[in-house]
Protein backbone atom coordinates (compact mmCIF):
# COMPACT_ATOMS: atom_id res chain seq x y z
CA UNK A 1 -20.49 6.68 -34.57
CA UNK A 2 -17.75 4.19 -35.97
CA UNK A 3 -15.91 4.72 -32.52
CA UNK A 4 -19.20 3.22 -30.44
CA UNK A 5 -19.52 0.64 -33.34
CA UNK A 6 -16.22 -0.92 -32.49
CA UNK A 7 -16.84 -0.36 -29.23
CA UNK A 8 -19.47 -2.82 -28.84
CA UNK A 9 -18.13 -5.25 -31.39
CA UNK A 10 -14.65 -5.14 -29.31
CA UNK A 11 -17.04 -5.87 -25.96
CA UNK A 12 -19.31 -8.51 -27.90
CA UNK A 13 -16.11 -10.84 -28.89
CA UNK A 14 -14.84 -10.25 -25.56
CA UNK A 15 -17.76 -11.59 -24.34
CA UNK A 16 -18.02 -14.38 -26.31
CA UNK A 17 -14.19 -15.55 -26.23
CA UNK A 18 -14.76 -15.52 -22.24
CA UNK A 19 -18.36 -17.33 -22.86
CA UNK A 20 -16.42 -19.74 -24.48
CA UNK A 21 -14.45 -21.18 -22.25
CA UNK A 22 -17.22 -21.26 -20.24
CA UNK A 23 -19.32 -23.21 -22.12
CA UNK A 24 -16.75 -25.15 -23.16
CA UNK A 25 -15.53 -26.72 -19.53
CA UNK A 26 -19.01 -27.67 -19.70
CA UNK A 27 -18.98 -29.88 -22.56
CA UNK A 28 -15.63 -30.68 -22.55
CA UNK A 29 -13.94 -33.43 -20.31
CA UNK A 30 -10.45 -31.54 -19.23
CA UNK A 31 -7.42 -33.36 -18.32
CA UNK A 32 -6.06 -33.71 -14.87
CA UNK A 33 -3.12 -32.04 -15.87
CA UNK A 34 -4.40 -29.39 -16.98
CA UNK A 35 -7.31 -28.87 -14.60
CA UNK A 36 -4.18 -29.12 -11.94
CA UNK A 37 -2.15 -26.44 -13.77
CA UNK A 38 -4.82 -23.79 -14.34
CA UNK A 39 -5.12 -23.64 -10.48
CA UNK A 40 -1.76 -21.94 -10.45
CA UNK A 41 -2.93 -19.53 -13.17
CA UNK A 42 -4.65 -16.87 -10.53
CA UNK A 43 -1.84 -16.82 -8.57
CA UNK A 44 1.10 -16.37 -11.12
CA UNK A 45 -0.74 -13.76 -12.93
CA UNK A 46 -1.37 -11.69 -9.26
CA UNK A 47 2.75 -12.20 -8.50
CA UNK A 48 3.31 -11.03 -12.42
CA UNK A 49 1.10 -8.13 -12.05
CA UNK A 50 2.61 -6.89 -8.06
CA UNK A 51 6.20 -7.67 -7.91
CA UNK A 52 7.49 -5.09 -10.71
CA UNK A 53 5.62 -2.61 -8.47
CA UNK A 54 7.59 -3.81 -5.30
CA UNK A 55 11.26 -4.27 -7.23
CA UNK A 56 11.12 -1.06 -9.68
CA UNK A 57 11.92 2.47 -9.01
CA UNK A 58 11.47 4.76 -11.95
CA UNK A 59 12.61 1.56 -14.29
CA UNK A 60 15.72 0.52 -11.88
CA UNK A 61 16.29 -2.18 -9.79
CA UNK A 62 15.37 -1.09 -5.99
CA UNK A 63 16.21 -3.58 -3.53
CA UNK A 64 17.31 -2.22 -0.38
CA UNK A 65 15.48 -0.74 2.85
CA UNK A 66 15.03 2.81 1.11
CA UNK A 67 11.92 0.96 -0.59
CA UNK A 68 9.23 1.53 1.23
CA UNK A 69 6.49 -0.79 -0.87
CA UNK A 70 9.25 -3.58 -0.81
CA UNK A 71 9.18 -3.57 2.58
CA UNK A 72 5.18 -3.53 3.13
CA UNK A 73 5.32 -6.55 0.58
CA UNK A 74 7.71 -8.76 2.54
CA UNK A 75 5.39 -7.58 5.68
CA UNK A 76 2.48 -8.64 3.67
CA UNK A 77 3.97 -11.79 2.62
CA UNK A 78 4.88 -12.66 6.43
CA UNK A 79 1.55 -12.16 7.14
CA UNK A 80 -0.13 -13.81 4.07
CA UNK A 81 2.31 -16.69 5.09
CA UNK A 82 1.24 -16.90 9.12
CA UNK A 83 -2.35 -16.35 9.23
CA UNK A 84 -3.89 -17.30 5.69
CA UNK A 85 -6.13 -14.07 5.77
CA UNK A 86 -6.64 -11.95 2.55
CA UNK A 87 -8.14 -9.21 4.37
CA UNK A 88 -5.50 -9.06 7.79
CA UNK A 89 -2.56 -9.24 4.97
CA UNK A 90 -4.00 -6.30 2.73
CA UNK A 91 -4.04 -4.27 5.99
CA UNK A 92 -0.81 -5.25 7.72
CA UNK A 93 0.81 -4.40 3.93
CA UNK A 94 -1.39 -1.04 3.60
CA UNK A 95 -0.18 0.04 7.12
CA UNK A 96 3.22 -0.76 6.98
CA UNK A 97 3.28 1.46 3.86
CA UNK A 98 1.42 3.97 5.09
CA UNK A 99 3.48 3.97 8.48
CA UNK A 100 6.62 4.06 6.44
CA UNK A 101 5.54 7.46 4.21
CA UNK A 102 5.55 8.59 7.87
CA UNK A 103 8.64 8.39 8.45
């Protein structure tokens, strides 16, 4: 019982720390600067999340054409780059990837 108890009061300040900065833009008259900056936020946190996963092997440093998500990333990237389209870059990347388990 104490497990579901902290549970909910874990989700409930969740909640209301993300309800807060909802409310709060609302109210709240935020700086050009800032406003400016935390469009950049999304993006840096994706690149953060996905490039270990494209540079790391097994915790070392794999940078060379033995990698195969490296190289579906730079395909990805190519195609992010050219055409602007989420969904054509998620499949050029997945297929390159696939295609190169292939081989």
């Amino acid at each position: 019982m104490n497990l579901w108890i902290i549970i909910i009061i874990i989700g409930l300040l969740t909640l209301a720390i993300r309800l807060s900065f909802i409310v709060l833009f609302g109210v709240v008259e935020v700086p050009p600067l800032l406003s400016r900056a935390l469009r950049f936020v999304p993006a840096a946190v994706l690149s953060a999340i996905i490039l270990p996963e494209l540079l790391l092997r097994d915790g070392q440093l794999a940078i060379g054409l033995g990698n195969d998500r490296l190289l579906a990333g730079a395909v990805a990237i190519g195609v992010a780059w050219g055409t602007k389209n989420v969904l054509l870059t998620i499949a050029a990347g997945m297929a390159v990837f696939i295609g190169l388990g292939f081989v």
